[in-house]
PDB file of N, CA and C in Angstrom:
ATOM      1  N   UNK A   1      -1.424 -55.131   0.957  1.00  0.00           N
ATOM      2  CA  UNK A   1      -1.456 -54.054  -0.019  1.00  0.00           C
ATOM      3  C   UNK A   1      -2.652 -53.149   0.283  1.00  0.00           C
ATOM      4  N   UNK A   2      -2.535 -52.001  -0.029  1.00  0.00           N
ATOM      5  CA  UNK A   2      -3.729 -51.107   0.729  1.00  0.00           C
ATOM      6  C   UNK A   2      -4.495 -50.498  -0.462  1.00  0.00           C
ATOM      7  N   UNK A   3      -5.582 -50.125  -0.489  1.00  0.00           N
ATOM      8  CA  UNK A   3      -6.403 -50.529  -1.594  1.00  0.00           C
ATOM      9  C   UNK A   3      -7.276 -49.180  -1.536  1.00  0.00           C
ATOM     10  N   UNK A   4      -8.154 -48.690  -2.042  1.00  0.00           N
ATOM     11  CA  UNK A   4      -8.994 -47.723  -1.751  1.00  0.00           C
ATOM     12  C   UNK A   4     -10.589 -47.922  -2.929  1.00  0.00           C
ATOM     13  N   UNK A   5     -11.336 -47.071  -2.681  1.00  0.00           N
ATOM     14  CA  UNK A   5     -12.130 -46.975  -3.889  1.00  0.00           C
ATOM     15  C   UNK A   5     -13.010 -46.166  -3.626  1.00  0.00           C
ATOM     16  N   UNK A   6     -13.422 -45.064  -4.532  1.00  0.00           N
ATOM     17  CA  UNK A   6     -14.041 -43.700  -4.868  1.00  0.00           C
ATOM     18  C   UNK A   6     -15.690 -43.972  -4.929  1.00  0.00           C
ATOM     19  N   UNK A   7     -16.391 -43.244  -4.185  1.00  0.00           N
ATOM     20  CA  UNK A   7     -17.915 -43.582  -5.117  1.00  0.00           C
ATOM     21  C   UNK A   7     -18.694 -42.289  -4.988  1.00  0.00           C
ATOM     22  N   UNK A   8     -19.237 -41.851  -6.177  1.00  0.00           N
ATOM     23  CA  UNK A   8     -19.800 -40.551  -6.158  1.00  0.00           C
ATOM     24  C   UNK A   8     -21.173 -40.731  -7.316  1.00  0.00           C
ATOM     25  N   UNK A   9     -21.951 -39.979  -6.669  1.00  0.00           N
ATOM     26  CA  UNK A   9     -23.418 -39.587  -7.148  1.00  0.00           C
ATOM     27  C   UNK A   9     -23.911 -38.135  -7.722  1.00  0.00           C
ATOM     28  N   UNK A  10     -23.752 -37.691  -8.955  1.00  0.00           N
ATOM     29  CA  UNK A  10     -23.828 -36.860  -9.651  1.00  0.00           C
ATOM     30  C   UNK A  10     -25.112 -36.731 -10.038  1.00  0.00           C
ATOM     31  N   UNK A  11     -25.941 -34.887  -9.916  1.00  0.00           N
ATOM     32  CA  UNK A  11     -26.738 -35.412 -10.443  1.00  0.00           C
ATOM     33  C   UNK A  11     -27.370 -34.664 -11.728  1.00  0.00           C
ATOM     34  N   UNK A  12     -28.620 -34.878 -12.291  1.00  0.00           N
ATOM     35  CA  UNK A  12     -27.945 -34.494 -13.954  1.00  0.00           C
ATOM     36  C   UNK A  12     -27.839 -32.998 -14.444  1.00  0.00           C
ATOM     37  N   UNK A  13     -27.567 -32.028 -13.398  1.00  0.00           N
ATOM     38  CA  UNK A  13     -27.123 -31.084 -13.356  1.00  0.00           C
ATOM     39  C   UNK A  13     -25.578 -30.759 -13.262  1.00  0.00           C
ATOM     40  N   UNK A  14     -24.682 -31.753 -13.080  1.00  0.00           N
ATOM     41  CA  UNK A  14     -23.548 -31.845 -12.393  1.00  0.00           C
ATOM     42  C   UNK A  14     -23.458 -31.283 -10.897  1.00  0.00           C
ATOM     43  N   UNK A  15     -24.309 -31.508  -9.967  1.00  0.00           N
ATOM     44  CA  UNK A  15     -24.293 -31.075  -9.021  1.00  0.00           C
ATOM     45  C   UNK A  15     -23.619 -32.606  -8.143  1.00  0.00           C
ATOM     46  N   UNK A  16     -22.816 -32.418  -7.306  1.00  0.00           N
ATOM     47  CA  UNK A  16     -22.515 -33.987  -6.481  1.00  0.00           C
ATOM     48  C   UNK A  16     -23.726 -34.229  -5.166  1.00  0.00           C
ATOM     49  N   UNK A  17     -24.037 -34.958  -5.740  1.00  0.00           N
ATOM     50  CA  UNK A  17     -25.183 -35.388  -4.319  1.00  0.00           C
ATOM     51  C   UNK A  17     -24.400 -36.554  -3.022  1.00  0.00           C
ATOM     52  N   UNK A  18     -23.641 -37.020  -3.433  1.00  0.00           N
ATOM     53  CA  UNK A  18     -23.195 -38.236  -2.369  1.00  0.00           C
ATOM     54  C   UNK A  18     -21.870 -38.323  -2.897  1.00  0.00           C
ATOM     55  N   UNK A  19     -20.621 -38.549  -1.699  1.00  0.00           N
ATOM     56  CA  UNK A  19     -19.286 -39.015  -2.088  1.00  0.00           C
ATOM     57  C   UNK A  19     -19.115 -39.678  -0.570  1.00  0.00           C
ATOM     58  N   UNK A  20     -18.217 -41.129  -1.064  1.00  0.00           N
ATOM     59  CA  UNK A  20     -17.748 -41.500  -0.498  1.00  0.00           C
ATOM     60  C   UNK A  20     -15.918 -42.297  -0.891  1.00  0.00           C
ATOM     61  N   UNK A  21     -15.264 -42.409  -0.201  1.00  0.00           N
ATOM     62  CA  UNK A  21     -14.096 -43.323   0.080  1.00  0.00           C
ATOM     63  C   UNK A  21     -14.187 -44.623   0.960  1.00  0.00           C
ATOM     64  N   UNK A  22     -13.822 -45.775   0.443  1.00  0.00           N
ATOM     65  CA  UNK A  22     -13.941 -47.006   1.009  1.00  0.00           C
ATOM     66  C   UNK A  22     -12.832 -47.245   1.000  1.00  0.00           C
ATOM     67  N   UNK A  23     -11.800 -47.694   2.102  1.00  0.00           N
ATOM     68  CA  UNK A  23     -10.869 -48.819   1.717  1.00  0.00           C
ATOM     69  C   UNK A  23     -10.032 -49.289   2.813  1.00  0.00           C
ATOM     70  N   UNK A  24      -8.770 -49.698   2.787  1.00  0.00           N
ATOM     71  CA  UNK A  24      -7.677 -49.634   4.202  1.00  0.00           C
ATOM     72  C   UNK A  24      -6.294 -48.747   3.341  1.00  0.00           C
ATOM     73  N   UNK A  25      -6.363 -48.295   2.259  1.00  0.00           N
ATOM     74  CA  UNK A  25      -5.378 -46.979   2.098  1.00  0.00           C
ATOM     75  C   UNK A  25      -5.541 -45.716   3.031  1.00  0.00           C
ATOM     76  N   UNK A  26      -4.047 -45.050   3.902  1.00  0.00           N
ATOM     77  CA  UNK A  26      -3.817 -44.695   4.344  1.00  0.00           C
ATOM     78  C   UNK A  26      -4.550 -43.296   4.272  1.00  0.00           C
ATOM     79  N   UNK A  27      -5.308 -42.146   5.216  1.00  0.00           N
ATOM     80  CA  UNK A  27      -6.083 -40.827   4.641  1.00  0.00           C
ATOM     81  C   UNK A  27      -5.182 -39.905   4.379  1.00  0.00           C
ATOM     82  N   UNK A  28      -5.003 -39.270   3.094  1.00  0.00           N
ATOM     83  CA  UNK A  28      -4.025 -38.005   2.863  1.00  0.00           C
ATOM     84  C   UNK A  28      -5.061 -36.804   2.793  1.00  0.00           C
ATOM     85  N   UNK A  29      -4.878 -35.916   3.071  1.00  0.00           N
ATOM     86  CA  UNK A  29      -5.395 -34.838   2.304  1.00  0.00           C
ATOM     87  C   UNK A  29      -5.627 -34.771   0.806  1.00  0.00           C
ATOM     88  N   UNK A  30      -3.972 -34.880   0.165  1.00  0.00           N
ATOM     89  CA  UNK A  30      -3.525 -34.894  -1.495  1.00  0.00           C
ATOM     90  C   UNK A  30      -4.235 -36.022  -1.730  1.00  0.00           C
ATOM     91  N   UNK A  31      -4.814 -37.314  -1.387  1.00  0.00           N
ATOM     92  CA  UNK A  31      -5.248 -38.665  -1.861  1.00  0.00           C
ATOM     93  C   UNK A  31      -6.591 -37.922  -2.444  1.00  0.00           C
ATOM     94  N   UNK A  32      -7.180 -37.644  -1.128  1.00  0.00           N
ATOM     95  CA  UNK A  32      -8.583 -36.902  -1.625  1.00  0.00           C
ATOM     96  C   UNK A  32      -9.367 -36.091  -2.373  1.00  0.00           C
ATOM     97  N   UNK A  33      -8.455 -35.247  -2.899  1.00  0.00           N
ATOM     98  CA  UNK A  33      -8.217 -34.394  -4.111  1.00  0.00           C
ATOM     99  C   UNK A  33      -7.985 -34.818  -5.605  1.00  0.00           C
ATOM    100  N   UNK A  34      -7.020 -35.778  -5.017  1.00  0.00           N
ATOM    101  CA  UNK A  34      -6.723 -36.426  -6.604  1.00  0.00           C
ATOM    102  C   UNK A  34      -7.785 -37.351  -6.932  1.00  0.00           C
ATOM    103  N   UNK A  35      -8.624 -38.086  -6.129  1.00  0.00           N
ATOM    104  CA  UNK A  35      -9.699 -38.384  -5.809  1.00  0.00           C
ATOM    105  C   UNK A  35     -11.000 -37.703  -6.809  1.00  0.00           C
ATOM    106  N   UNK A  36     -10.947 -36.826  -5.962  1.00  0.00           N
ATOM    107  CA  UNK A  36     -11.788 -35.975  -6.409  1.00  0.00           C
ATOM    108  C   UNK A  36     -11.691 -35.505  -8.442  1.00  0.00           C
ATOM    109  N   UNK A  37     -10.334 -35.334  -8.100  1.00  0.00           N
ATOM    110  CA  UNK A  37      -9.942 -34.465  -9.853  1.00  0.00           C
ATOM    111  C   UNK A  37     -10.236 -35.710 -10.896  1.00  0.00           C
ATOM    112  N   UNK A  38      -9.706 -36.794 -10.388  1.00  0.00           N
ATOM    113  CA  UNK A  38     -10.044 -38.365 -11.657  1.00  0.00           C
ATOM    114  C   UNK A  38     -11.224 -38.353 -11.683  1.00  0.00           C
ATOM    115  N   UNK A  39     -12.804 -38.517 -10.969  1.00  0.00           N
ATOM    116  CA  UNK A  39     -13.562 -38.131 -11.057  1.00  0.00           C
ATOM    117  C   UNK A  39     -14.590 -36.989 -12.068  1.00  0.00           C
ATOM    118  N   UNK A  40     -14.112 -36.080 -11.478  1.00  0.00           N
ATOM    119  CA  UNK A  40     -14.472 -34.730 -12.137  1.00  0.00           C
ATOM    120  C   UNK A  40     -13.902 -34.766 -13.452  1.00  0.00           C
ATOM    121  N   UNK A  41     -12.647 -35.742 -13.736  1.00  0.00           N
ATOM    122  CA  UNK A  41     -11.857 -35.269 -15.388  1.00  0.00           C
ATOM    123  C   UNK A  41     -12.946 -36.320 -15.895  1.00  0.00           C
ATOM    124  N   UNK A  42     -13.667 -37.485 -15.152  1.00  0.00           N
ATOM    125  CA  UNK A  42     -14.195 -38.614 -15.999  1.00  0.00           C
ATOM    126  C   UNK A  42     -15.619 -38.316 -16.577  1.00  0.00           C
ATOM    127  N   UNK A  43     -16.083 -37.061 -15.749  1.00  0.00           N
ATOM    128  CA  UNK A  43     -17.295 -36.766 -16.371  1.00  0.00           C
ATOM    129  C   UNK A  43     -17.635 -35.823 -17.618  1.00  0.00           C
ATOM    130  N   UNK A  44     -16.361 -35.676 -18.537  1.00  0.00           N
ATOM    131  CA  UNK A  44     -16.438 -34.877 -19.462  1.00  0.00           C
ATOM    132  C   UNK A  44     -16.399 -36.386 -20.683  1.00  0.00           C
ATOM    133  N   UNK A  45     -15.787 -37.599 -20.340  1.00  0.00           N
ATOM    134  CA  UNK A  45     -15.906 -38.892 -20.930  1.00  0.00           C
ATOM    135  C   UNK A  45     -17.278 -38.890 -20.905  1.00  0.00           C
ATOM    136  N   UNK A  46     -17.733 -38.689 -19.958  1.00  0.00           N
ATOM    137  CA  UNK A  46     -19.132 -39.479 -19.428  1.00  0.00           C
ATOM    138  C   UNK A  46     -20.142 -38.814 -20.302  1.00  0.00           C
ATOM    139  N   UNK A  47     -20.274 -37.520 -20.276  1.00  0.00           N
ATOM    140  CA  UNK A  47     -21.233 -36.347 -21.104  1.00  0.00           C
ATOM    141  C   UNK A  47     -21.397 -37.327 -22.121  1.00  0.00           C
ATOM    142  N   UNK A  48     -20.023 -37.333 -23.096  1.00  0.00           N
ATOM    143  CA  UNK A  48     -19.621 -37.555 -24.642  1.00  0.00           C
ATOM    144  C   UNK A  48     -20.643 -38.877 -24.805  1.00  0.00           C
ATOM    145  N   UNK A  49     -20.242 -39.848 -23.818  1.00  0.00           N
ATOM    146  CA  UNK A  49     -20.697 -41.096 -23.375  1.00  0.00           C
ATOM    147  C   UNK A  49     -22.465 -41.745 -23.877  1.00  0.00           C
ATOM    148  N   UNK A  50     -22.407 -40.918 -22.920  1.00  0.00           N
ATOM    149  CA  UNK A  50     -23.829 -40.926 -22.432  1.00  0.00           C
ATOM    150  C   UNK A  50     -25.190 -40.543 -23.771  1.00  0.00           C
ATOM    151  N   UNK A  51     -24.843 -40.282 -24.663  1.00  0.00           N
ATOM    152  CA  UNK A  51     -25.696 -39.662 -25.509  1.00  0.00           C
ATOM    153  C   UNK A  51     -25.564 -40.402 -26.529  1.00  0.00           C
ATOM    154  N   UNK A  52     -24.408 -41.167 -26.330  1.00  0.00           N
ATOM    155  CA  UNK A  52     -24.706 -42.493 -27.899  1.00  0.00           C
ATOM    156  C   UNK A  52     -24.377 -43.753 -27.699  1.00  0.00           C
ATOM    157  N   UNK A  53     -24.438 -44.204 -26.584  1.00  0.00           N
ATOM    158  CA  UNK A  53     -24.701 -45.000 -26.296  1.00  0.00           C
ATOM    159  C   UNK A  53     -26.475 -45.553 -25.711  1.00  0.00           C
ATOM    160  N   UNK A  54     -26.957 -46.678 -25.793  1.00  0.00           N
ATOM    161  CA  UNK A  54     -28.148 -46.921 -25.253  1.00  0.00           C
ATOM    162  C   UNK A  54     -27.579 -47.800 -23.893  1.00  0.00           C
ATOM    163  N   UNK A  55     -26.442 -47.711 -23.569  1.00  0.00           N
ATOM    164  CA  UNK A  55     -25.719 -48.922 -22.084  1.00  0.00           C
ATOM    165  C   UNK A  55     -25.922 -47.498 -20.947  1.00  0.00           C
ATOM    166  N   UNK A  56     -26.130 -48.190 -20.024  1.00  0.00           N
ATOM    167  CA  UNK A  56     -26.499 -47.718 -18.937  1.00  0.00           C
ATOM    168  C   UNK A  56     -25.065 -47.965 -17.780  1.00  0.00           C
ATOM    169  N   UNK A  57     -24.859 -49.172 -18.047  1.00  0.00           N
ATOM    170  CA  UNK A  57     -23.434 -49.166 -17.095  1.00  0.00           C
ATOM    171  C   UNK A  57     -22.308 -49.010 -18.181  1.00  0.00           C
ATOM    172  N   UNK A  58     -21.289 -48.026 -18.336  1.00  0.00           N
ATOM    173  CA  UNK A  58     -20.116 -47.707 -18.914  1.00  0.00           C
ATOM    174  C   UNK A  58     -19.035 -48.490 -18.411  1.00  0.00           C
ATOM    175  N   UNK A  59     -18.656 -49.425 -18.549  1.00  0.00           N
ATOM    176  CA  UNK A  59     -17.427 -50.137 -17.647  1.00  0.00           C
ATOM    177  C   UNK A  59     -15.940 -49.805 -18.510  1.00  0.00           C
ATOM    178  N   UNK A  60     -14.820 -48.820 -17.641  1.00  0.00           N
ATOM    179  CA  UNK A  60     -13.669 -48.654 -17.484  1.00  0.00           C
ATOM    180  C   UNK A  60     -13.543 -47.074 -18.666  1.00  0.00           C
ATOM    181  N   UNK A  61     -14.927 -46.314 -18.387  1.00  0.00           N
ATOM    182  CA  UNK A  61     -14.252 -45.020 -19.143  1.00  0.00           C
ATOM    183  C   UNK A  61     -12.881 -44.268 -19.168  1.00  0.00           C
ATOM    184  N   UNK A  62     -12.160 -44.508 -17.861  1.00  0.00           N
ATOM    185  CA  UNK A  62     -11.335 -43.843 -17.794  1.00  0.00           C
ATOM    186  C   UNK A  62     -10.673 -44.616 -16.888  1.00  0.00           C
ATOM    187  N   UNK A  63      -9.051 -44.264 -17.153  1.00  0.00           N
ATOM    188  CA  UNK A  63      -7.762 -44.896 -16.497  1.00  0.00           C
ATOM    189  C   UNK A  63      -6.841 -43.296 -15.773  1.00  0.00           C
ATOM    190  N   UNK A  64      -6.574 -44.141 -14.612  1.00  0.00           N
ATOM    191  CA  UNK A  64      -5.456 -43.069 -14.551  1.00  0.00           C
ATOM    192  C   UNK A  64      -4.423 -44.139 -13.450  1.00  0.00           C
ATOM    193  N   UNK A  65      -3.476 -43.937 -13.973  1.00  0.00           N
ATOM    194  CA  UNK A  65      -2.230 -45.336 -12.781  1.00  0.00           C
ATOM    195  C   UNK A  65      -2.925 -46.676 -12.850  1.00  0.00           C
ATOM    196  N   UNK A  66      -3.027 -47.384 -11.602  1.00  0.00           N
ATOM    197  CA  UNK A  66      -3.462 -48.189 -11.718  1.00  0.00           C
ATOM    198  C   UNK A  66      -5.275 -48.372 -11.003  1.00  0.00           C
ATOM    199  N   UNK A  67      -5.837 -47.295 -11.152  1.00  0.00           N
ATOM    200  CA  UNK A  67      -7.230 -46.607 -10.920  1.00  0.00           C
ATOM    201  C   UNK A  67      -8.488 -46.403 -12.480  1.00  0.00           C
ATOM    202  N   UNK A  68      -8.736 -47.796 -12.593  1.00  0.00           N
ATOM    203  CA  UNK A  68     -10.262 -47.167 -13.600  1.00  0.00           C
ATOM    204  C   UNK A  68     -11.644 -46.850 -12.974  1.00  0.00           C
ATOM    205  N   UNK A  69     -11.950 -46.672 -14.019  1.00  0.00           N
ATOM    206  CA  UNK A  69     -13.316 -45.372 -13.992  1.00  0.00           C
ATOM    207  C   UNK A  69     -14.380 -46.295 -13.975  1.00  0.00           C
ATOM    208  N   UNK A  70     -15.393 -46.000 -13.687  1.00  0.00           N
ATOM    209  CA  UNK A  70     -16.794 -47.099 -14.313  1.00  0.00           C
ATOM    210  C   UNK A  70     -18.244 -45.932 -13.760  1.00  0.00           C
ATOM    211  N   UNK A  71     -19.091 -46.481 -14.542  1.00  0.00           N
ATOM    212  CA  UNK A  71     -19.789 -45.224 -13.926  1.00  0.00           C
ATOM    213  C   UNK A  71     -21.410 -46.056 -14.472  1.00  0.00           C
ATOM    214  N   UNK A  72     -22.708 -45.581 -13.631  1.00  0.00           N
ATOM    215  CA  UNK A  72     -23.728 -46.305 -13.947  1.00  0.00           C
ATOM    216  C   UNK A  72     -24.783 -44.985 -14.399  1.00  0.00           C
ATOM    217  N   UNK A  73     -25.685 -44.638 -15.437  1.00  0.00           N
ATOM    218  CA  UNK A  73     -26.307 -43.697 -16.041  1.00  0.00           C
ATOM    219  C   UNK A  73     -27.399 -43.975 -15.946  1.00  0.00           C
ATOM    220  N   UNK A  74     -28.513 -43.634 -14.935  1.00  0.00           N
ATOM    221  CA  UNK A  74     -29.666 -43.760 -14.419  1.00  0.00           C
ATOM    222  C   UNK A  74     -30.636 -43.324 -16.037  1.00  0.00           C
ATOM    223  N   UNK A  75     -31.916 -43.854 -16.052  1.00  0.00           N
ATOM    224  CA  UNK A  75     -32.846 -43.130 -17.081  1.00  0.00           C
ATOM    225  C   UNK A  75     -32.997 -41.699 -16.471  1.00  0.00           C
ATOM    226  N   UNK A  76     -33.229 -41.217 -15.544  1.00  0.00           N
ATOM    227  CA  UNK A  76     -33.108 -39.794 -15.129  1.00  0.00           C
ATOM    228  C   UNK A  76     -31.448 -38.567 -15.664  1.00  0.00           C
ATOM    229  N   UNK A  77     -30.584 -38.921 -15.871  1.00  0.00           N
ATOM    230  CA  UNK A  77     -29.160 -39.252 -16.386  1.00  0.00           C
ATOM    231  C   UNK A  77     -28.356 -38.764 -14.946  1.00  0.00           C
ATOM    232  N   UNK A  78     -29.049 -39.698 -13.511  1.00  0.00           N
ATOM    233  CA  UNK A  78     -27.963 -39.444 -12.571  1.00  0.00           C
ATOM    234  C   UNK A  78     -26.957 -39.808 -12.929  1.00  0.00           C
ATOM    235  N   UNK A  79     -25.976 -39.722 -12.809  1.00  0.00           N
ATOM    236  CA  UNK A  79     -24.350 -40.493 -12.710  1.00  0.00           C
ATOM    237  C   UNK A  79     -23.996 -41.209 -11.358  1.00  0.00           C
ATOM    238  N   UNK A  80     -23.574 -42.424 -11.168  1.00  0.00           N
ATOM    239  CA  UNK A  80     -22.968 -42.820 -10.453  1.00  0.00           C
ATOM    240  C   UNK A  80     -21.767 -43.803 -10.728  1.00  0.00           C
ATOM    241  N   UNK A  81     -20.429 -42.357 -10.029  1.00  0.00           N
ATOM    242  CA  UNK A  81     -19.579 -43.158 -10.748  1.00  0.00           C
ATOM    243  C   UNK A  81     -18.699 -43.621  -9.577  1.00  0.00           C
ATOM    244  N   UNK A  82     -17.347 -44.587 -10.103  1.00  0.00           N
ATOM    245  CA  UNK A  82     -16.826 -45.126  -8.919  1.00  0.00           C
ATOM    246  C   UNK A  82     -15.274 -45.504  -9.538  1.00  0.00           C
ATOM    247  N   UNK A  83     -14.527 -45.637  -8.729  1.00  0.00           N
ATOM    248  CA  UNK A  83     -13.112 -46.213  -9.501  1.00  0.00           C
ATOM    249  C   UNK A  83     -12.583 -47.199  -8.460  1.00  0.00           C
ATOM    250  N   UNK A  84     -12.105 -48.212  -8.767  1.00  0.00           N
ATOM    251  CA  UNK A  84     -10.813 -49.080  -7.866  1.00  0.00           C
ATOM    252  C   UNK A  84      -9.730 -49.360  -8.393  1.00  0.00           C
TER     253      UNK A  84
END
């Protein structure tokens, strides 16, 4: 079964500082994008998130198929988020 997983470093500007893809799923163009968009839709969770909570690791903000979200909130408020 071929597997993948997202990891990206936001930083508290929303600027992306680091992205990567890990996995043995096949490279699409469209993979990478959609990639990209679950991501980018999870950090409007994350904003909301982040400000009332005192947890630093968020585990499973966001779902999409069979792909959740998780994301770690530095005291600086980097984001680093990731999905498998």
């Amino acid at each position: 079964m071929a597997s993948t997983a997202c990891f990206m470093i936001i930083s508290k500007n929303d600027i992306p500082i680091y992205e990567a893809e890990v996995g043995t799923a096949p490279k699409k163009e469209e993979a990478a994008h959609q990639h990209q968009f679950i991501l980018h839709a999870a950090l409007d969770v994350v904003q909301d998130l982040a400000w009332t909570t005192s947890a630093m690791f968020l585990k499973a903000i966001d779902r999409f198929n069979d792909l959740v979200v998780s994301v770690y909130v530095t005291a600086g408020h980097i984001l680093v988020l990731f999905f498998c």
